[in-house]
N, C-alpha and C. Protein backbone atom coordinates (compact mmCIF):
# COMPACT_ATOMS: atom_id res chain seq x y z
N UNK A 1 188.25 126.48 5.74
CA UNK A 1 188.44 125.93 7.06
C UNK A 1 189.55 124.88 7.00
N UNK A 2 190.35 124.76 7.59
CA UNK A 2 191.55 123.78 8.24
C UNK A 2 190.60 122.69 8.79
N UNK A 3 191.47 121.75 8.08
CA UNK A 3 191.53 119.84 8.50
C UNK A 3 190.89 120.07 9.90
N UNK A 4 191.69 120.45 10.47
CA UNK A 4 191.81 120.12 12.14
C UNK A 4 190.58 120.62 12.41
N UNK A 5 190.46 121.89 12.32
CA UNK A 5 189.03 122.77 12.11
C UNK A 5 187.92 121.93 12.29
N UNK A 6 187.90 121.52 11.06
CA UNK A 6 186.90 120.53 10.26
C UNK A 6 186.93 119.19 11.17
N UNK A 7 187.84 118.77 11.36
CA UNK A 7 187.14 117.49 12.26
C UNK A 7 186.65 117.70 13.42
N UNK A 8 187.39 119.05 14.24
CA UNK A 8 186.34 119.34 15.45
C UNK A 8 185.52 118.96 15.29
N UNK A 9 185.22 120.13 14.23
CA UNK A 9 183.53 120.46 14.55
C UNK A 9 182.73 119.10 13.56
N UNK A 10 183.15 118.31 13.14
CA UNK A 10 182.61 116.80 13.09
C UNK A 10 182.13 116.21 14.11
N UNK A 11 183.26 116.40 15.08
CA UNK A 11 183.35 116.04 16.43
C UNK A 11 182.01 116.40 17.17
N UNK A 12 182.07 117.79 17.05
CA UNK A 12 181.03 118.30 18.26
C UNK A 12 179.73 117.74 17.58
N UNK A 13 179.72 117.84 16.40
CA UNK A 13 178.35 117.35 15.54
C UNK A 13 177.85 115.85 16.04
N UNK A 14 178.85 115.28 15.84
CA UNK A 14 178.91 113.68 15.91
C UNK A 14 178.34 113.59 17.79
N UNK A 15 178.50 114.41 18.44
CA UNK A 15 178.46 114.43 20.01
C UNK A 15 177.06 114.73 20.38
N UNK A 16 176.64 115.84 19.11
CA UNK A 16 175.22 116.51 19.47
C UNK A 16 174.54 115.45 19.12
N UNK A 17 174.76 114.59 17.89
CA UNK A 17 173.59 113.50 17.14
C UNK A 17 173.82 112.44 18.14
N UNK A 18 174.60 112.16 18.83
CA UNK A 18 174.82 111.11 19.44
C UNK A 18 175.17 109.92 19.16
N UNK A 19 175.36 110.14 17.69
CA UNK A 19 176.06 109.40 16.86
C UNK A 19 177.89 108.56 17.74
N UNK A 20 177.43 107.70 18.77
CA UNK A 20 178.75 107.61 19.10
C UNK A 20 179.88 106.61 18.18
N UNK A 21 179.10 105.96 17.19
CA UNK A 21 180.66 105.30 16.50
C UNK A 21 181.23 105.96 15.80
N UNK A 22 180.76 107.47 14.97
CA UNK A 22 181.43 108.08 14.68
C UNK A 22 181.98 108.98 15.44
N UNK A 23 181.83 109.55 16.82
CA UNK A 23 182.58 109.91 17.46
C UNK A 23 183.47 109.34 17.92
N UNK A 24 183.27 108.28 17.93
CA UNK A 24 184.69 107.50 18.41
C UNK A 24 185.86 107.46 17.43
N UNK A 25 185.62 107.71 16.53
CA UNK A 25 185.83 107.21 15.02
C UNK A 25 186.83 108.09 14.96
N UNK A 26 186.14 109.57 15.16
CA UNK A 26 186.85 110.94 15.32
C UNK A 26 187.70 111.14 15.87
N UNK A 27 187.34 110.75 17.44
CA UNK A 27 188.17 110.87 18.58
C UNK A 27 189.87 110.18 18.65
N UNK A 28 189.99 109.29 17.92
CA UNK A 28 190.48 108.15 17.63
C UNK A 28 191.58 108.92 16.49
N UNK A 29 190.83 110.34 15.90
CA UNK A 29 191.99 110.32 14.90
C UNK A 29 192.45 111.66 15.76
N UNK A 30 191.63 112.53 16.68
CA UNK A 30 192.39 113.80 16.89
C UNK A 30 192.80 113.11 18.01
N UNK A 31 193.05 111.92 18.67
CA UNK A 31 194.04 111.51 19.73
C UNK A 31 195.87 111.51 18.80
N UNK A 32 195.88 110.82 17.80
CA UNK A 32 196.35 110.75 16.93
C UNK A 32 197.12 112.00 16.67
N UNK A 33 196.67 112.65 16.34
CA UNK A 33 196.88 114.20 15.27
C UNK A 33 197.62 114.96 17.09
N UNK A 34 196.95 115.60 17.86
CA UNK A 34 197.28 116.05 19.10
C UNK A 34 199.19 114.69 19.44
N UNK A 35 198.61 113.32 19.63
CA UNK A 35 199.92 112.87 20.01
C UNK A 35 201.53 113.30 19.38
N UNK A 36 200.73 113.49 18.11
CA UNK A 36 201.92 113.96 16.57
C UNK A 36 202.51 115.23 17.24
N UNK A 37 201.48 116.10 17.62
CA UNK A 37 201.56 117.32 17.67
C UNK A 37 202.93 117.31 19.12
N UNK A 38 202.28 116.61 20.11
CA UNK A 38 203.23 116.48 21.27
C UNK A 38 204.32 116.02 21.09
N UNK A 39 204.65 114.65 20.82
CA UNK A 39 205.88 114.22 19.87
C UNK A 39 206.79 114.97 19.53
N UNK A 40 206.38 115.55 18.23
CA UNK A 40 207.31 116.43 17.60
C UNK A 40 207.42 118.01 18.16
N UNK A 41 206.01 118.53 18.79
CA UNK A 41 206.56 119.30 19.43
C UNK A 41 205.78 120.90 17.98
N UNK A 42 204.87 120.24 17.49
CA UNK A 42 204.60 121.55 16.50
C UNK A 42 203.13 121.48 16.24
N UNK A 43 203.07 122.66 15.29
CA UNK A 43 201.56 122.64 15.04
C UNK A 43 201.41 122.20 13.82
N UNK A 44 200.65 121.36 13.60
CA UNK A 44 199.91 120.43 12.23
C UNK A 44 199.70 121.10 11.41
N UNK A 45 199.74 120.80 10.04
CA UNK A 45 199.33 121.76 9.16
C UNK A 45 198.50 120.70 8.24
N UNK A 46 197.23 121.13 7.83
CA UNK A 46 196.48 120.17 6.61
C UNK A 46 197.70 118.62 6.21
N UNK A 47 198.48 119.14 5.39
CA UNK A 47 199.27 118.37 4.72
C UNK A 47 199.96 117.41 5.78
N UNK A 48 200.10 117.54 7.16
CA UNK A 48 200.68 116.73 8.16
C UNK A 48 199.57 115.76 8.85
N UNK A 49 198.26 116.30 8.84
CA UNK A 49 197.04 115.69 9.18
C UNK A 49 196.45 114.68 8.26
N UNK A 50 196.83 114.78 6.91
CA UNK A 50 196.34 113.73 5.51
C UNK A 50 197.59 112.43 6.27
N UNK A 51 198.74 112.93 6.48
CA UNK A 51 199.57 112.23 6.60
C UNK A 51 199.61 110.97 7.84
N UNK A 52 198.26 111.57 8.78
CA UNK A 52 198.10 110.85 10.14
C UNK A 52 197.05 110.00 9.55
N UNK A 53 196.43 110.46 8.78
CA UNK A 53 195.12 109.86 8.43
C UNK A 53 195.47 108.88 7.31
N UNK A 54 196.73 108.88 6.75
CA UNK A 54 196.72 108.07 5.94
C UNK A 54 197.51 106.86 6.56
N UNK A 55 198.56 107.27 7.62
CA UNK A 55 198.71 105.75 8.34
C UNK A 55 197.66 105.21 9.29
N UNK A 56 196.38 105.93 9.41
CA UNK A 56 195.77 104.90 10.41
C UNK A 56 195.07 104.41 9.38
N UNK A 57 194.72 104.61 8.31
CA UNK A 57 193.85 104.15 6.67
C UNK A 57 195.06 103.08 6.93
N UNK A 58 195.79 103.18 6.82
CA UNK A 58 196.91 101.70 6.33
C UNK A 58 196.74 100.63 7.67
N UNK A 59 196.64 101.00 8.86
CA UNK A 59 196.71 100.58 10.23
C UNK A 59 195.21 99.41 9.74
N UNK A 60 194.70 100.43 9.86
CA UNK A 60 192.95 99.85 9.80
C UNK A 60 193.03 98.53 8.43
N UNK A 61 193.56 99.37 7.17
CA UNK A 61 193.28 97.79 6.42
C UNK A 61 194.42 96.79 7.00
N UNK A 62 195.78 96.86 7.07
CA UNK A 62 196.38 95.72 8.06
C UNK A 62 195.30 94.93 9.01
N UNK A 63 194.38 95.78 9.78
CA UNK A 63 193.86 95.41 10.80
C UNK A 63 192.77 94.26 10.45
N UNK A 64 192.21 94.62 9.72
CA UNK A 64 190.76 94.10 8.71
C UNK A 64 191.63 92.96 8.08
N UNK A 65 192.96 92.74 7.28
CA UNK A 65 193.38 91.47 6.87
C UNK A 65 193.73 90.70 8.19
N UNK A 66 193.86 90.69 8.93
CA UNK A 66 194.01 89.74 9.82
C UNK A 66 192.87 89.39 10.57
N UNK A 67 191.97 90.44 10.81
CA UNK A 67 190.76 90.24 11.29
C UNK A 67 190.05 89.04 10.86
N UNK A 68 190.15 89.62 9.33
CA UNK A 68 188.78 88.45 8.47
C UNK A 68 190.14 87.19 8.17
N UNK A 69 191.28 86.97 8.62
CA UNK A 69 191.79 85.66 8.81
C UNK A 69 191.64 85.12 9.41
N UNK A 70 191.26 85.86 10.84
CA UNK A 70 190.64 85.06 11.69
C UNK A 70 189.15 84.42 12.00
N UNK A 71 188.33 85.44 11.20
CA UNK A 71 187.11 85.08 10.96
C UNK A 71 186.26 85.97 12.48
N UNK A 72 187.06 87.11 12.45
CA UNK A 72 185.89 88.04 13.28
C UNK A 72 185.49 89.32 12.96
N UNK A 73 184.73 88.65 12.04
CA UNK A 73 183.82 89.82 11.40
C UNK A 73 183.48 90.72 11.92
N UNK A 74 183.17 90.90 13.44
CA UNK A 74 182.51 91.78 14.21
C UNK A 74 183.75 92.63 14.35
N UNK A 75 185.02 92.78 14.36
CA UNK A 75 186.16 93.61 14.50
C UNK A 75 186.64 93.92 13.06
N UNK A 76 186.28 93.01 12.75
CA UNK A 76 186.62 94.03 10.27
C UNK A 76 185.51 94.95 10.72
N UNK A 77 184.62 94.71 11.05
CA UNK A 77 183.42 95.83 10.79
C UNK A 77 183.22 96.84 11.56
N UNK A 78 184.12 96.37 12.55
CA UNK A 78 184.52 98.39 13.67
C UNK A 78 185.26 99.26 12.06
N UNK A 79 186.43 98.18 12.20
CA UNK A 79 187.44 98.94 11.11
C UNK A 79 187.34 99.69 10.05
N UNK A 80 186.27 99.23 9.13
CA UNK A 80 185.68 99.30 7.97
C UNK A 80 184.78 100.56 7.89
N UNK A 81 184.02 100.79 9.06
CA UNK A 81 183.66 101.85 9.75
C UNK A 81 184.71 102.89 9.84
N UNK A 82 186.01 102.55 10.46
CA UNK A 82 186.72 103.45 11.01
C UNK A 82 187.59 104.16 9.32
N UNK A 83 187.55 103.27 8.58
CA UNK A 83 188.12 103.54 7.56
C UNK A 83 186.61 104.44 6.84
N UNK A 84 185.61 104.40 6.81
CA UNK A 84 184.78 105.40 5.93
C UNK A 84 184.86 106.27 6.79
N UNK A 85 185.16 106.62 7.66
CA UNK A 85 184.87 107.85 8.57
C UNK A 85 186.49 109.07 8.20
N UNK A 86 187.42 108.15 8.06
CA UNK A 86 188.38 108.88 7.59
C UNK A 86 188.67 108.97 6.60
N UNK A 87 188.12 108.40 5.79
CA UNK A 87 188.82 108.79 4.04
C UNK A 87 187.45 109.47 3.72
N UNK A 88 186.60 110.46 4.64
CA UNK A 88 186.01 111.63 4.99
C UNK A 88 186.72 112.64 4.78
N UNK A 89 187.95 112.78 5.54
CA UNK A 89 188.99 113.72 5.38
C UNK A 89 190.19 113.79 4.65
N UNK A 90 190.30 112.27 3.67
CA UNK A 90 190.97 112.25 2.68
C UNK A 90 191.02 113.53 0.94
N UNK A 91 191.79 114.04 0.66
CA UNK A 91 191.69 115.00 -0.24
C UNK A 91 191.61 113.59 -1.42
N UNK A 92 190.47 114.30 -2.57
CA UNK A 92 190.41 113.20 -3.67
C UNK A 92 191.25 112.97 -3.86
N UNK A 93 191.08 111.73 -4.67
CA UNK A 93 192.39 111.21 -4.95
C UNK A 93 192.46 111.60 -6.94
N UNK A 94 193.66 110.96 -7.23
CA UNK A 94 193.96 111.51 -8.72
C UNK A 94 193.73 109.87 -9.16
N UNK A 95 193.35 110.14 -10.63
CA UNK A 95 192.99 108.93 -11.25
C UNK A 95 193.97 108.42 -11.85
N UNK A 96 194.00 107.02 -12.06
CA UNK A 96 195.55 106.57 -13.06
C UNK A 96 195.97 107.43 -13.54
N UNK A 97 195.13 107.71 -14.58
CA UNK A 97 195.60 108.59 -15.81
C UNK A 97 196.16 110.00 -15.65
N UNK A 98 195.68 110.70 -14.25
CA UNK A 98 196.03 111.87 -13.92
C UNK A 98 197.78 110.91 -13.25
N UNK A 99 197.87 110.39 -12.60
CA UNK A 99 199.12 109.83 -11.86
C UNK A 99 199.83 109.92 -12.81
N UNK A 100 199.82 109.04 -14.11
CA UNK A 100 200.43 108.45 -14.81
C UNK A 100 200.98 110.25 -16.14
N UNK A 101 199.92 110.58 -15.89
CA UNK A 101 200.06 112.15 -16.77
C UNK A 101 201.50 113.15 -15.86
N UNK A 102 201.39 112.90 -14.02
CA UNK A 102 202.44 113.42 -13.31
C UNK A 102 203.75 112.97 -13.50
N UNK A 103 203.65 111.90 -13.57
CA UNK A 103 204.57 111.06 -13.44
C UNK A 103 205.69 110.78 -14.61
N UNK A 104 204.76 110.98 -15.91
CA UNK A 104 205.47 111.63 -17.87
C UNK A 104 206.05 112.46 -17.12
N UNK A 105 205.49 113.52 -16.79
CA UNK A 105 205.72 115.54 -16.51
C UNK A 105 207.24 115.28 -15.60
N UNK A 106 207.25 114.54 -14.60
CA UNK A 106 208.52 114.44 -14.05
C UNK A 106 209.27 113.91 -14.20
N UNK A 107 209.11 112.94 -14.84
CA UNK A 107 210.37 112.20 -15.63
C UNK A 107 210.80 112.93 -16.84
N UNK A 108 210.20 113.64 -17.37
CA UNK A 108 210.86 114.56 -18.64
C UNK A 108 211.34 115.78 -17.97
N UNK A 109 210.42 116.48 -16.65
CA UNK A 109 211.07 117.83 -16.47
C UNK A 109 212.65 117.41 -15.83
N UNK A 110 212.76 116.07 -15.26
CA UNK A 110 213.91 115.90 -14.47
C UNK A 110 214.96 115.43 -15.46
N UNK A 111 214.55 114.81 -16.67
CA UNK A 111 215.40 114.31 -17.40
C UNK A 111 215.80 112.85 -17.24
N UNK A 112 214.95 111.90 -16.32
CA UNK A 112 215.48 110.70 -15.58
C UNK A 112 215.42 109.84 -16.79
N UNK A 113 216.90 108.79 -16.82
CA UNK A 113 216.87 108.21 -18.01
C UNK A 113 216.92 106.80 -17.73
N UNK A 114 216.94 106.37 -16.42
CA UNK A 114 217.40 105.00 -15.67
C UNK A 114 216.98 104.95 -14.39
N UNK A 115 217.29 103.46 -14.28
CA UNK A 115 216.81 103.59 -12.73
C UNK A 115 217.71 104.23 -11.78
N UNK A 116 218.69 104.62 -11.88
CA UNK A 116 219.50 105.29 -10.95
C UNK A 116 218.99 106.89 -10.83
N UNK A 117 218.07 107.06 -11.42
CA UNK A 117 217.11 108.39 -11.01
C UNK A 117 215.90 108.31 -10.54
N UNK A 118 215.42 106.91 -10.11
CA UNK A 118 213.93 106.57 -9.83
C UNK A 118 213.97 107.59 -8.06
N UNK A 119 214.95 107.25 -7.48
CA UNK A 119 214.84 108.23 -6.13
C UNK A 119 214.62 109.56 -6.30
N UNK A 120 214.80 110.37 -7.18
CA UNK A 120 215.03 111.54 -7.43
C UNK A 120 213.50 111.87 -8.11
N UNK A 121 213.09 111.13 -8.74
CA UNK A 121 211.28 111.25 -9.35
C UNK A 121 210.43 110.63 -8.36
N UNK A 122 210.74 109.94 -7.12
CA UNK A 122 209.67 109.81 -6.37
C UNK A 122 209.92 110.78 -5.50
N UNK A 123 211.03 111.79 -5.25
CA UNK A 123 211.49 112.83 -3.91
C UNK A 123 210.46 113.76 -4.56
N UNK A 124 210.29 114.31 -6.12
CA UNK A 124 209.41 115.01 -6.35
C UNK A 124 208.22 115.07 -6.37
N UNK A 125 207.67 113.52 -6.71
CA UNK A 125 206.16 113.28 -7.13
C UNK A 125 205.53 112.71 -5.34
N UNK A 126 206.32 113.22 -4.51
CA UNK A 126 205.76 112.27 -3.15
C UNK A 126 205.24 113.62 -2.81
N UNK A 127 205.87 114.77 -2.43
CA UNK A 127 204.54 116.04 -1.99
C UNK A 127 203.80 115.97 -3.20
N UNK A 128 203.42 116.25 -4.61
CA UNK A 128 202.23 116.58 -4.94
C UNK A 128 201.27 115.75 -5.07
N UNK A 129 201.96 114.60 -4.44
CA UNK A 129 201.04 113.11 -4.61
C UNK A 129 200.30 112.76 -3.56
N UNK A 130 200.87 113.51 -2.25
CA UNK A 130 200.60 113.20 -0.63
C UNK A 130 198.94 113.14 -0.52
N UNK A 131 198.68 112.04 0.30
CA UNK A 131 197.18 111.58 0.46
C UNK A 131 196.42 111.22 -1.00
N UNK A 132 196.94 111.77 -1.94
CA UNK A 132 196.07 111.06 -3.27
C UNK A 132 196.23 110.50 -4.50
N UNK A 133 197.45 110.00 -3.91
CA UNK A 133 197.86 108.39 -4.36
C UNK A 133 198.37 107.55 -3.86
N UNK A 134 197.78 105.95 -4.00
CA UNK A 134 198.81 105.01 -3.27
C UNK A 134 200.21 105.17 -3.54
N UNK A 135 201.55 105.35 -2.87
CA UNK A 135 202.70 105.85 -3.91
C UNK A 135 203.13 104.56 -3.72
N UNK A 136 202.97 103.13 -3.17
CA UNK A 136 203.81 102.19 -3.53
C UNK A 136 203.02 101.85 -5.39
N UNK A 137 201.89 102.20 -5.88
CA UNK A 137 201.72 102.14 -7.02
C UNK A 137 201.98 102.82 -7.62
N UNK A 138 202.76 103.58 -7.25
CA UNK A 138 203.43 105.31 -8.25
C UNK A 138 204.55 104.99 -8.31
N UNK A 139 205.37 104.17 -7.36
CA UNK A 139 206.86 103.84 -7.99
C UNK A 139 206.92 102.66 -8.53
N UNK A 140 205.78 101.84 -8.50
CA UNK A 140 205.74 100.52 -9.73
C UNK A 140 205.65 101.21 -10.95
N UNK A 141 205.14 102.38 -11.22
CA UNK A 141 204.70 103.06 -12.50
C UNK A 141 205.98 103.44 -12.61
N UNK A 142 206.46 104.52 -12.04
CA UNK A 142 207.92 104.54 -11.95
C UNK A 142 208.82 103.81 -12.26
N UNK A 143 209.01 102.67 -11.84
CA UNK A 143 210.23 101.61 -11.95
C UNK A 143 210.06 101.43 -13.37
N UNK A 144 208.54 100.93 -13.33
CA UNK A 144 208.11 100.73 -15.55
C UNK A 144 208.73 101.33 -16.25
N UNK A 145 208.54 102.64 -16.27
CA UNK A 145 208.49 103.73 -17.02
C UNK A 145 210.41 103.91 -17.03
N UNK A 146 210.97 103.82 -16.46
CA UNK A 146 212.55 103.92 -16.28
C UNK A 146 212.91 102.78 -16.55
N UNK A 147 212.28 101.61 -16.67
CA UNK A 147 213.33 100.49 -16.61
C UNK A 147 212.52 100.16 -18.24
N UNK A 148 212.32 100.42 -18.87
CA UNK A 148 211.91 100.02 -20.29
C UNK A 148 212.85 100.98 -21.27
């Protein structure tokens, strides 16, 4: 079954239990996913839907650091919510060691010997990395790994 698929019918589930914060939760991301869709004008594919879900995952913790600066707990804790409900539809993620195992593999298959090739090893390792890795910690590994 397809992403999109799959959160429907979350959706309709979440509607039958009456479960409404996770429907909202839902609703909130196929408003999202549909706006993308209008925007650009196409149809979503899995890999474009991780990609919606991973800026409102970023939206939401932004949201939650300023929240709890301000000291309103009661709005970190919509968020916090809104963030387990979508990294629901997050594909696992890879462990250091698997990152760090990709990341050897492309720097040797590419040959990168400096940092003037670090663009060229994150153009590769950013699709097989998409949704399951942080990649601003994949090009710190990166930068390491080239600049030593």
């Amino acid at each position: 079954m397809h992403l999109k698929q799959k959160i429907t019918e979350h959706m309709k589930a979440a509607m039958r239990s009456g479960d409404t914060k996770r429907r909202d939760a839902i609703r909130l991301l196929q408003a999202a996913i549909k706006q993308r869709e209008i925007d650009e004008r196409i149809e979503m594919d899995d890999a474009a839907v991780v990609a919606v879900i991973e800026k409102m995952l970023k939206q939401r913790g932004d949201s939650i650091t300023h929240y709890e600066a301000a000291n309103r707990e009661d709005l970190a804790n919509v968020e916090k919510y809104e963030i387990s409900v979508l990294q629901a539809y997050m594909p696992q993620a890879f462990s250091d060691s698997e990152v760090e195992r990709l990341v050897d593999e492309v720097i040797f298959s590419i040959g990168a010997k400096g940092k003037q090739e670090m663009g060229k090893v994150i153009a590769v390792l950013k699709p097989r990395l998409a949704g399951r890795a942080d990649m601003g910690k994949v090009a710190m590994l990166v930068r390491k790994k080239l600049f030593i």
